[in-house]
PDB file of N, CA and C in Angstrom:
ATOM      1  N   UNK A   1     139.227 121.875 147.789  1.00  0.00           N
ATOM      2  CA  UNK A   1     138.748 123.182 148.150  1.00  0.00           C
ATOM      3  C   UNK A   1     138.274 123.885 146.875  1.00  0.00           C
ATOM      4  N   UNK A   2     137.083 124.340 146.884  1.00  0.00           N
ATOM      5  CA  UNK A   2     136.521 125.136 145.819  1.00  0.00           C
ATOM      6  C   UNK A   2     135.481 125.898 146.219  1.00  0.00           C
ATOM      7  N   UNK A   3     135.415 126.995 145.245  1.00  0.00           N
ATOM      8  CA  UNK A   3     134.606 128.187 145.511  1.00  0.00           C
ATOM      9  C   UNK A   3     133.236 128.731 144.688  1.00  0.00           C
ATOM     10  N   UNK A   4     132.544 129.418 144.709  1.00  0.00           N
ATOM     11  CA  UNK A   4     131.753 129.634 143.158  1.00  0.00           C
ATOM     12  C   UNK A   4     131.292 130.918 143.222  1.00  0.00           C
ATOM     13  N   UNK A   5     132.008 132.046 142.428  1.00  0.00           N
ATOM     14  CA  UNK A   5     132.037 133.467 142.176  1.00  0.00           C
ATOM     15  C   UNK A   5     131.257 133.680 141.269  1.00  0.00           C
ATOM     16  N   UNK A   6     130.949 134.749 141.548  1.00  0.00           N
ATOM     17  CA  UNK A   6     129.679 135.584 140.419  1.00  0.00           C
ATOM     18  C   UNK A   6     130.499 136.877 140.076  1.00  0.00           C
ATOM     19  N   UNK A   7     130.829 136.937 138.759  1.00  0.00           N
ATOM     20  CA  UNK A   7     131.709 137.927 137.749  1.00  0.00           C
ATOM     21  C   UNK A   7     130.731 137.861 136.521  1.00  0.00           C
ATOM     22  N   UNK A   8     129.889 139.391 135.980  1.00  0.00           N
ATOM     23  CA  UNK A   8     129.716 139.465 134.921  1.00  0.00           C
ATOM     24  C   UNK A   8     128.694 138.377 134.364  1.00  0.00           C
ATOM     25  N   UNK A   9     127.952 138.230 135.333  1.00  0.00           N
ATOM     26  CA  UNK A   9     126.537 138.332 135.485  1.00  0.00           C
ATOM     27  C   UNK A   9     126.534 136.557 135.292  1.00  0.00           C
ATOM     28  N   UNK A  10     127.608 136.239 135.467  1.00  0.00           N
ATOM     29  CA  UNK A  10     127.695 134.618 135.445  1.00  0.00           C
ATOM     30  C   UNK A  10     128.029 133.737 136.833  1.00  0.00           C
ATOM     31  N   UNK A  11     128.027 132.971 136.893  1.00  0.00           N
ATOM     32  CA  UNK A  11     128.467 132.418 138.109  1.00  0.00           C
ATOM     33  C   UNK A  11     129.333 130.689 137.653  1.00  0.00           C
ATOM     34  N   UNK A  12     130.531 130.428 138.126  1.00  0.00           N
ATOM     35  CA  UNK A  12     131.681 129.862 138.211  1.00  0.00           C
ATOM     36  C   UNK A  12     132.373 129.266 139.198  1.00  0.00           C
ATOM     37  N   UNK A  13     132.011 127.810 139.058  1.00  0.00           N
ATOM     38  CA  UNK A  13     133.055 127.056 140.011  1.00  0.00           C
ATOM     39  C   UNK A  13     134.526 126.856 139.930  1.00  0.00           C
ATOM     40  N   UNK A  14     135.330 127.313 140.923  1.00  0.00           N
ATOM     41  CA  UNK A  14     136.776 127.958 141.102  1.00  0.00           C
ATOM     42  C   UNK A  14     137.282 126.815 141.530  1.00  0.00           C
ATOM     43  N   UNK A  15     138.895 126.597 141.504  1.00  0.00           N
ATOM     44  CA  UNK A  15     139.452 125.809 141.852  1.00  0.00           C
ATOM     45  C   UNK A  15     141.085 126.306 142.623  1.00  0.00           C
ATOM     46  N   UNK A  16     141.670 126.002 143.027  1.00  0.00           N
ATOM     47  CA  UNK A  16     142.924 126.822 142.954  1.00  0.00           C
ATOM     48  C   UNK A  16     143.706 126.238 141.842  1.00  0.00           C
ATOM     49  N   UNK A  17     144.176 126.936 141.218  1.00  0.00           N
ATOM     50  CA  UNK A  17     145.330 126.906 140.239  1.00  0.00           C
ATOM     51  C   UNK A  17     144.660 126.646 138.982  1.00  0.00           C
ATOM     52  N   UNK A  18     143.240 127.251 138.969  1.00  0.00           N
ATOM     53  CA  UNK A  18     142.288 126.807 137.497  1.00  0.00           C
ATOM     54  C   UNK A  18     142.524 128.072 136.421  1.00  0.00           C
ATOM     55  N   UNK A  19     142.331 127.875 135.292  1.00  0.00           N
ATOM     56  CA  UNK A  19     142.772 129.381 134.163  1.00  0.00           C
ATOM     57  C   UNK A  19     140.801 129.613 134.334  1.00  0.00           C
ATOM     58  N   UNK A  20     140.405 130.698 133.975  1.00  0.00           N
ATOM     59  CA  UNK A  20     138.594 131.173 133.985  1.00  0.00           C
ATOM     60  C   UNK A  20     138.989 132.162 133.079  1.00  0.00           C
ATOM     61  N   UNK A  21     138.260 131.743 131.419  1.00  0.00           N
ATOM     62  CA  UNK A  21     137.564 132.964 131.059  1.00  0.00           C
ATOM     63  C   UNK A  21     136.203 133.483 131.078  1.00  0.00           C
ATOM     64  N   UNK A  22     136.354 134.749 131.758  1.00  0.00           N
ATOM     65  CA  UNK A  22     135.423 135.656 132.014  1.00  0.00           C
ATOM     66  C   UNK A  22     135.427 136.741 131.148  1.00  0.00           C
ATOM     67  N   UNK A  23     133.957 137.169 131.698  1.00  0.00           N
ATOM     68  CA  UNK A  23     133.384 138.736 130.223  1.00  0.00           C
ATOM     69  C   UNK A  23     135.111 139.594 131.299  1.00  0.00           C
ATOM     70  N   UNK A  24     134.971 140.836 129.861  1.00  0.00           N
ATOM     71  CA  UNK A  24     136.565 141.604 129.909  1.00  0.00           C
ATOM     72  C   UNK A  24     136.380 142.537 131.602  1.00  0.00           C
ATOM     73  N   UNK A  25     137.161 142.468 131.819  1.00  0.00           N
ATOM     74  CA  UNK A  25     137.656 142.907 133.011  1.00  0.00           C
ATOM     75  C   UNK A  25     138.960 143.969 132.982  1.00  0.00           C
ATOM     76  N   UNK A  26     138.526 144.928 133.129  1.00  0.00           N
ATOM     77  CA  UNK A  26     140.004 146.319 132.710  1.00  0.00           C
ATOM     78  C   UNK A  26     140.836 145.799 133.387  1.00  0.00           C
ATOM     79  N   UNK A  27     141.855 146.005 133.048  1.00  0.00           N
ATOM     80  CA  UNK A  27     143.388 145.452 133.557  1.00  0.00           C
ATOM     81  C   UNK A  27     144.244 145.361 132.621  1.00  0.00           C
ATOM     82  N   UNK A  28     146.029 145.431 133.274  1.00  0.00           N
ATOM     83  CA  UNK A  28     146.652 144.799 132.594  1.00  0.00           C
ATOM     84  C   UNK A  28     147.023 143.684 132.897  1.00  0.00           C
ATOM     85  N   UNK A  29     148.018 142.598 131.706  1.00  0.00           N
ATOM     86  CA  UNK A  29     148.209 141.757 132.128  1.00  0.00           C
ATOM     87  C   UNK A  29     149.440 141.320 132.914  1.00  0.00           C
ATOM     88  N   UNK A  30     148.931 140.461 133.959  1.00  0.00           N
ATOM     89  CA  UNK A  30     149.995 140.342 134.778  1.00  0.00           C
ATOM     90  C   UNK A  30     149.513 141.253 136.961  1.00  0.00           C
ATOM     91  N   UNK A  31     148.599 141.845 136.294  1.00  0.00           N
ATOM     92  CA  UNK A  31     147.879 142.478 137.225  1.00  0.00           C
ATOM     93  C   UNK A  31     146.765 141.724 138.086  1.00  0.00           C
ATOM     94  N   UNK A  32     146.415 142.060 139.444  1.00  0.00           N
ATOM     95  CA  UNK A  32     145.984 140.669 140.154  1.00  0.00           C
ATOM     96  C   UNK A  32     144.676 141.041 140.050  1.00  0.00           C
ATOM     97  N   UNK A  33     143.692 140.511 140.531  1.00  0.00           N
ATOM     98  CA  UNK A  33     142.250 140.020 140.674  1.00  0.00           C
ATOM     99  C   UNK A  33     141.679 139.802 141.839  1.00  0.00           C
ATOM    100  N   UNK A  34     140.804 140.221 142.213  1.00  0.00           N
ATOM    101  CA  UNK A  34     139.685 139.488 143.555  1.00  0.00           C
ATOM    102  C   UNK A  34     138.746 139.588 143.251  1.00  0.00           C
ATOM    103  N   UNK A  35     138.009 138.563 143.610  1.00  0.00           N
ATOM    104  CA  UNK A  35     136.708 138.318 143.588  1.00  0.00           C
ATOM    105  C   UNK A  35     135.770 138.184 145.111  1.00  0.00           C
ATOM    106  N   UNK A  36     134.973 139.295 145.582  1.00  0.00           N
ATOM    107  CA  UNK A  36     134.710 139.378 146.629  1.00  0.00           C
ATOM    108  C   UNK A  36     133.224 138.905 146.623  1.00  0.00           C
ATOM    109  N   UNK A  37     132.408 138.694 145.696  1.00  0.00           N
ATOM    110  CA  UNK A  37     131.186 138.395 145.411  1.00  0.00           C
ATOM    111  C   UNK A  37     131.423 136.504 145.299  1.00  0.00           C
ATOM    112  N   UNK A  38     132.010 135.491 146.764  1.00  0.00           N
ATOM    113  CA  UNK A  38     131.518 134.722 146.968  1.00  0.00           C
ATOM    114  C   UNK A  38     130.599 134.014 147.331  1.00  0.00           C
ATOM    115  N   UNK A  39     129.657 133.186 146.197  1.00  0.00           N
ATOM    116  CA  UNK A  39     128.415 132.535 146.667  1.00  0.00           C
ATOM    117  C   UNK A  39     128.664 131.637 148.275  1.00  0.00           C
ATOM    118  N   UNK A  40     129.646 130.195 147.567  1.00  0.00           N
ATOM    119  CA  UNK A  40     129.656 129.060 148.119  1.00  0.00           C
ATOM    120  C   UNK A  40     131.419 128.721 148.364  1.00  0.00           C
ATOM    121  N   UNK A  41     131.254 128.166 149.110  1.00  0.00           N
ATOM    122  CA  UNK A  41     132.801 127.776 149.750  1.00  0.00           C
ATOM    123  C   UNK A  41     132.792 126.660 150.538  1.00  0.00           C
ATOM    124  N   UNK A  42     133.734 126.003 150.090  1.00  0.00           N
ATOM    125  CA  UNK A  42     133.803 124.267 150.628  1.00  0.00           C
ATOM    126  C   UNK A  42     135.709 123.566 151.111  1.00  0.00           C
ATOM    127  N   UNK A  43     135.697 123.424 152.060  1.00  0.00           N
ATOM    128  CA  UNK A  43     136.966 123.126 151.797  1.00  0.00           C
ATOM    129  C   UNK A  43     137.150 122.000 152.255  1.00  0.00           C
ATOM    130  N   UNK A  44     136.005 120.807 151.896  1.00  0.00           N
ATOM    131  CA  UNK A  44     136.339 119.393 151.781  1.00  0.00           C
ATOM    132  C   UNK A  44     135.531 118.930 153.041  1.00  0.00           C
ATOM    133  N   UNK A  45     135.479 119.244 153.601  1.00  0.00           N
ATOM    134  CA  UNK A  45     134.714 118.846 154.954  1.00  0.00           C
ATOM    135  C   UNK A  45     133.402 119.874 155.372  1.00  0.00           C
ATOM    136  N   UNK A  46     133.430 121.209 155.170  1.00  0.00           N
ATOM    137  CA  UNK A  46     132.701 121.921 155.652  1.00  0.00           C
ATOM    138  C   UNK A  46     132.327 123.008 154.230  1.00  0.00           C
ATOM    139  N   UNK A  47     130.380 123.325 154.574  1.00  0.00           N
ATOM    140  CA  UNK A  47     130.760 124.059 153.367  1.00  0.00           C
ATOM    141  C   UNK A  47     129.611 124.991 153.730  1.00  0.00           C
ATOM    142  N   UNK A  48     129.648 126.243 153.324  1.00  0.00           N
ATOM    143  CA  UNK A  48     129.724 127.618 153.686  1.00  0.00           C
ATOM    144  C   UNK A  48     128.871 128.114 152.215  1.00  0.00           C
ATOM    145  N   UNK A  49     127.446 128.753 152.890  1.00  0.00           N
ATOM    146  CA  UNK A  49     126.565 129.266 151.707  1.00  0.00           C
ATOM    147  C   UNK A  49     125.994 130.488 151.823  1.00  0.00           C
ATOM    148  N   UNK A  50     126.424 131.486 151.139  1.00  0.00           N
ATOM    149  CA  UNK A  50     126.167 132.947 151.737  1.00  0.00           C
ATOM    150  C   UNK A  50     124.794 133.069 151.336  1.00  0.00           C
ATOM    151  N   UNK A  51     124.174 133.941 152.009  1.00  0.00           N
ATOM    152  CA  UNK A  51     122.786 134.126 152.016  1.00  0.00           C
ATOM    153  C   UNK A  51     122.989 136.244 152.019  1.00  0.00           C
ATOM    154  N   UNK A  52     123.243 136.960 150.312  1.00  0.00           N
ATOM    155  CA  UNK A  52     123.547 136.220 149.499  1.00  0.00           C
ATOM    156  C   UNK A  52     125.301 135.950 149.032  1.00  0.00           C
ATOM    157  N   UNK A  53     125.869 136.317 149.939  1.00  0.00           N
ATOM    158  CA  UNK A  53     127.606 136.310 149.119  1.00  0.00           C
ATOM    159  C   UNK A  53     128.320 136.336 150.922  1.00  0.00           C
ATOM    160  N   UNK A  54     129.216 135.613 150.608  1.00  0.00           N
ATOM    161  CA  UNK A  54     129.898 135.368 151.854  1.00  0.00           C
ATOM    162  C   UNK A  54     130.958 136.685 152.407  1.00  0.00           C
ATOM    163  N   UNK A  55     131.324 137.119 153.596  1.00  0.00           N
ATOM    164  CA  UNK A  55     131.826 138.259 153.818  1.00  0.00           C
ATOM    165  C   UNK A  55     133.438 137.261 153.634  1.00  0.00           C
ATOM    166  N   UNK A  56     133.761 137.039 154.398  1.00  0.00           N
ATOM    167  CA  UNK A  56     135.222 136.247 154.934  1.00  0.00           C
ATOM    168  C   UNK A  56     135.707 135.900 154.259  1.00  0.00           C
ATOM    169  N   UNK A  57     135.336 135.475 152.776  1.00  0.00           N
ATOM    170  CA  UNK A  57     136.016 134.641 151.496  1.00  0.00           C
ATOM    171  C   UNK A  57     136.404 135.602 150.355  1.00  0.00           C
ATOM    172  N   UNK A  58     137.486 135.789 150.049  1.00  0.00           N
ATOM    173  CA  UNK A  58     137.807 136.000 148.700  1.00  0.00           C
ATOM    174  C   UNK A  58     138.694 135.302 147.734  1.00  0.00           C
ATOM    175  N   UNK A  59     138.534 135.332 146.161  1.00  0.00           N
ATOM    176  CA  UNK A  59     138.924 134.452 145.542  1.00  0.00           C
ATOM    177  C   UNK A  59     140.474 135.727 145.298  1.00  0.00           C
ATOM    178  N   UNK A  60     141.396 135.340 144.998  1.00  0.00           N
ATOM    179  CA  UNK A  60     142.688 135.890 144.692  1.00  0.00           C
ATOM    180  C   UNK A  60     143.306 135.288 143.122  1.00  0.00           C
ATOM    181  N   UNK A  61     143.614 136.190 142.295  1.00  0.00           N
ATOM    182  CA  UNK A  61     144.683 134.988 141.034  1.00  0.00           C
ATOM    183  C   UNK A  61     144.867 136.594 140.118  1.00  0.00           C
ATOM    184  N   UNK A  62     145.493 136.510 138.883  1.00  0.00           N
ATOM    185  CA  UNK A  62     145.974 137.347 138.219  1.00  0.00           C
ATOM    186  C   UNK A  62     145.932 137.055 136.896  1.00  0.00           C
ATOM    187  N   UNK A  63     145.495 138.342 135.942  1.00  0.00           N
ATOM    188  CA  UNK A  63     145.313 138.347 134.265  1.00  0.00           C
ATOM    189  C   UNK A  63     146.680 137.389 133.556  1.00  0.00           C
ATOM    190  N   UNK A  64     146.082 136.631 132.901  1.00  0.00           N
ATOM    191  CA  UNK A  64     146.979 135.996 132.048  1.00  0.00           C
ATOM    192  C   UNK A  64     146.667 136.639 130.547  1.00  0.00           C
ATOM    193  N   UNK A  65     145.639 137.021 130.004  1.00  0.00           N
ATOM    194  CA  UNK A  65     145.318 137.133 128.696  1.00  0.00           C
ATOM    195  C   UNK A  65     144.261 138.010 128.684  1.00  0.00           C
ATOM    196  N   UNK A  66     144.103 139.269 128.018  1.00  0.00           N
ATOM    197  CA  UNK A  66     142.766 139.583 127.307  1.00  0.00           C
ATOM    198  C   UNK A  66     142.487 139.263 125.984  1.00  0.00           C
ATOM    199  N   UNK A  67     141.609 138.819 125.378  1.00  0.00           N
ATOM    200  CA  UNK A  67     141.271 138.457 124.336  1.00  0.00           C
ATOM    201  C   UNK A  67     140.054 138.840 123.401  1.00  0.00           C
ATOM    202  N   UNK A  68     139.764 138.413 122.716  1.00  0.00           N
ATOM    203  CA  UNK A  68     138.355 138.031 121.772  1.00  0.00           C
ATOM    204  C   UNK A  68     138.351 136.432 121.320  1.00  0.00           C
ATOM    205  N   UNK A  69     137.304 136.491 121.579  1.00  0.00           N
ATOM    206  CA  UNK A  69     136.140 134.744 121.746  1.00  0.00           C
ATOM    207  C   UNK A  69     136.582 134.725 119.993  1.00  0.00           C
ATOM    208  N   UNK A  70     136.258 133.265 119.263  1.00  0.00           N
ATOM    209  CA  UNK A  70     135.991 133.677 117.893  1.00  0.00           C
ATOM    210  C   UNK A  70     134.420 134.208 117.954  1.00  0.00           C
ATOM    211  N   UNK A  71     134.829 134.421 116.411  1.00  0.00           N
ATOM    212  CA  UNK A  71     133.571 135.193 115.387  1.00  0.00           C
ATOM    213  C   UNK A  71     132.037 134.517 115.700  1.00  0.00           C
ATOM    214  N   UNK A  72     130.937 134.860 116.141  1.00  0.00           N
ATOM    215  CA  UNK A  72     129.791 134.208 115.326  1.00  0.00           C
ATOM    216  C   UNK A  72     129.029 134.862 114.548  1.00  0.00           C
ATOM    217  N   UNK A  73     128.066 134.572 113.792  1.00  0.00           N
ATOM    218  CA  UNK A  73     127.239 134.946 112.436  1.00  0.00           C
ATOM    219  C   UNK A  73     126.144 135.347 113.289  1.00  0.00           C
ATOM    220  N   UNK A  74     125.519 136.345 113.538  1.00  0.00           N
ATOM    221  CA  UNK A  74     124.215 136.378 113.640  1.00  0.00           C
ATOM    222  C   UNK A  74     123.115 136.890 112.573  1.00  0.00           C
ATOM    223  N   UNK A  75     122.504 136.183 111.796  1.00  0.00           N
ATOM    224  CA  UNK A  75     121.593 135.978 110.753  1.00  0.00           C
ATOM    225  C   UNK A  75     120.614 135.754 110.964  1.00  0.00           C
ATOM    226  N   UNK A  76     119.850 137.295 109.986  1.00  0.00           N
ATOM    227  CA  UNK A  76     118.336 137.266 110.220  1.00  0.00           C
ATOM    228  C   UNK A  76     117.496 136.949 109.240  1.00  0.00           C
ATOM    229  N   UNK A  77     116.799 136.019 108.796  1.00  0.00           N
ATOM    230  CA  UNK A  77     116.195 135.927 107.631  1.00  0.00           C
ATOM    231  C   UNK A  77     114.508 135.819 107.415  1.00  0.00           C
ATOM    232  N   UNK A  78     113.759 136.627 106.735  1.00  0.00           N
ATOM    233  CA  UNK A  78     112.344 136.227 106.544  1.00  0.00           C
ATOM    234  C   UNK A  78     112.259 135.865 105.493  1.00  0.00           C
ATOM    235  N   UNK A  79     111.186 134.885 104.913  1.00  0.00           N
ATOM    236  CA  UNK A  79     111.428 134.445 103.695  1.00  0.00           C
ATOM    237  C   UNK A  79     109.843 134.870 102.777  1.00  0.00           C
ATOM    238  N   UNK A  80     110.553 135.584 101.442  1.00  0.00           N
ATOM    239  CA  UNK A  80     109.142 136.023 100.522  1.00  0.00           C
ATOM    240  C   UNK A  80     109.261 137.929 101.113  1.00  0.00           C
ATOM    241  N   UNK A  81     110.083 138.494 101.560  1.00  0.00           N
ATOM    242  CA  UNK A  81     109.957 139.537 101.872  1.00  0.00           C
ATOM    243  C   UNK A  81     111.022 140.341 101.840  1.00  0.00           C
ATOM    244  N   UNK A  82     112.229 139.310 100.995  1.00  0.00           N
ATOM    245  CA  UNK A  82     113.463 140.340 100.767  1.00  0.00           C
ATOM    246  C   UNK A  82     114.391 140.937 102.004  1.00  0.00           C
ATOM    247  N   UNK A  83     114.016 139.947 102.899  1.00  0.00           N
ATOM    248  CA  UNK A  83     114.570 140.747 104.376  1.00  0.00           C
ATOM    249  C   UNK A  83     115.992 140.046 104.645  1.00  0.00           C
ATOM    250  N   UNK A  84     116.738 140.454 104.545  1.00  0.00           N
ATOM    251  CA  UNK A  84     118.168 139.481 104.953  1.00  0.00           C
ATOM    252  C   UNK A  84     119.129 140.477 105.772  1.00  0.00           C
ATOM    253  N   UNK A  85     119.683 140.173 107.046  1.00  0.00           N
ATOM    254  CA  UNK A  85     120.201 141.151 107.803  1.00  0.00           C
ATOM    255  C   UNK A  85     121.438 139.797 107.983  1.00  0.00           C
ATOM    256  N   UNK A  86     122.819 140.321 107.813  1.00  0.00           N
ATOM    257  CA  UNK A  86     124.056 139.259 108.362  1.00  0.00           C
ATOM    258  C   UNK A  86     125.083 140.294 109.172  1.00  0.00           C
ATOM    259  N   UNK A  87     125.309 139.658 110.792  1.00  0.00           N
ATOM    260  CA  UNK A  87     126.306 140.697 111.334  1.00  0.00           C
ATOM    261  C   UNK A  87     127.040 139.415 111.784  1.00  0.00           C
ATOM    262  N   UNK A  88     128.600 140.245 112.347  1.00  0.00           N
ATOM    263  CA  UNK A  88     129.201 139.378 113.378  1.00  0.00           C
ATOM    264  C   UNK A  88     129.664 139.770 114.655  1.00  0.00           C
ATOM    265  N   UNK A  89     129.946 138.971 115.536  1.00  0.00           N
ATOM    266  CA  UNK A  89     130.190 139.539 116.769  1.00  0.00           C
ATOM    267  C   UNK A  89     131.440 138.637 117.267  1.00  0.00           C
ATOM    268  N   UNK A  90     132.478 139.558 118.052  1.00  0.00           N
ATOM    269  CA  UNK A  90     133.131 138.742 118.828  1.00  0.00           C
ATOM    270  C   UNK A  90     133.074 139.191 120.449  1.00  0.00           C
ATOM    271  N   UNK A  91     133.129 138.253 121.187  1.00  0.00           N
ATOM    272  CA  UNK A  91     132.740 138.758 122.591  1.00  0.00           C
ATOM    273  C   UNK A  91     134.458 139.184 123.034  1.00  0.00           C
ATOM    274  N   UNK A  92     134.820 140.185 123.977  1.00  0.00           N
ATOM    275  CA  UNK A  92     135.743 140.424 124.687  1.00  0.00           C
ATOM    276  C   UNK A  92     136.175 139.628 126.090  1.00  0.00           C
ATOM    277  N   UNK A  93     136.901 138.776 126.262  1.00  0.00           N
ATOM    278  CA  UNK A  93     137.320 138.122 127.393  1.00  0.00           C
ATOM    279  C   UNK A  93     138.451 138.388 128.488  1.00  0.00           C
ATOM    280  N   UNK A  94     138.532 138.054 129.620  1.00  0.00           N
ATOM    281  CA  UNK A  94     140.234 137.915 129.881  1.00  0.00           C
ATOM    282  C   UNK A  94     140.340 136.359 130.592  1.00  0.00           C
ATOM    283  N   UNK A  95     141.276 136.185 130.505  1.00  0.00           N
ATOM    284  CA  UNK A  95     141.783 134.888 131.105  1.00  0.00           C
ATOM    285  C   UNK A  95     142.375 135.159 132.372  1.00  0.00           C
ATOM    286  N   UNK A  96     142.215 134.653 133.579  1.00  0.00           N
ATOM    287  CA  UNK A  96     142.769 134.460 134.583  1.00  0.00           C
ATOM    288  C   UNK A  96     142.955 133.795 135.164  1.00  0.00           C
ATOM    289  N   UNK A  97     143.832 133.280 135.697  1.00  0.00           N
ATOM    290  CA  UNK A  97     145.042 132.575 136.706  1.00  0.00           C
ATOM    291  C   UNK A  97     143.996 132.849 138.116  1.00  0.00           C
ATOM    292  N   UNK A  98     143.867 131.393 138.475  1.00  0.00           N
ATOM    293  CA  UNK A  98     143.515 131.674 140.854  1.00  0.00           C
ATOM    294  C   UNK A  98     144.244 131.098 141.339  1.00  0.00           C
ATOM    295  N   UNK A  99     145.296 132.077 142.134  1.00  0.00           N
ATOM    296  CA  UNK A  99     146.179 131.904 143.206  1.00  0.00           C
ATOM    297  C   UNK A  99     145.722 131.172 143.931  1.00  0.00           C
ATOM    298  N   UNK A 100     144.794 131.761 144.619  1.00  0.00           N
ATOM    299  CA  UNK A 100     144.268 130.767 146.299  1.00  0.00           C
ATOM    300  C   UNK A 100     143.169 131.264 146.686  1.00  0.00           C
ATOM    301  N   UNK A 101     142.411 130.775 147.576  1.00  0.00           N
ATOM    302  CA  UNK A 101     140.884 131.287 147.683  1.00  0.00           C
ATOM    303  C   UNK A 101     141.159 131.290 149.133  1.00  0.00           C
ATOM    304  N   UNK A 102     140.901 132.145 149.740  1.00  0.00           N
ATOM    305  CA  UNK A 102     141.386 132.807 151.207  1.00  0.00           C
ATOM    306  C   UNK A 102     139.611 132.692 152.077  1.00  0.00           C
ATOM    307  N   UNK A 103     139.679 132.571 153.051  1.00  0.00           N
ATOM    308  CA  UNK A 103     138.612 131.917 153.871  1.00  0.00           C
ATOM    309  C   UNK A 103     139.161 132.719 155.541  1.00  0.00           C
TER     310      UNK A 103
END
């Protein structure tokens, strides 16, 4: 049985009992989750494609972690023109736990 949710402008194949990090999501941790913006839903035999997000399905599970991604460099360079720009970025995440995907 698996599902595929759209959170944060991404879209993600679900599993039950899978960890997903996703862009940050307010919460604390330990606090639960739904995901009502189901694309697709399959539960082994039959499978279910919302045209565009399914009403009847939601994904269920709870914050394990908020975090930050590591560091990357974003570096700008022209060359012969003295131009050198160096930043870094870390993206904000949370980790979550799926209970069960309800149908």
């Amino acid at each position: 049985m698996y599902a595929i949710v759209n959170t944060g402008g991404k879209q993600y194949k679900i599993h039950r009992g899978d960890v997903l990090r996703v862009e940050k999501i307010p919460g604390e941790i330990g606090s639960s989750v739904s995901f009502d913006k189901v694309l697709m839903f399959s539960d082994g035999k039959n499978v279910s494609i919302g045209r565009p997000v399914l009403d009847n399905v939601a994904v269920k599970g709870h914050i394990i972690e908020q975090g930050k991604a590591k560091k990357i460099i974003v570096f700008k360079y022209k060359r012969r023109k003295r131009y050198r720009r160096k930043q870094g970025h870390r993206q904000q995440y949370t980790a979550i736990k799926i209970d069960n995907i309800e149908a």
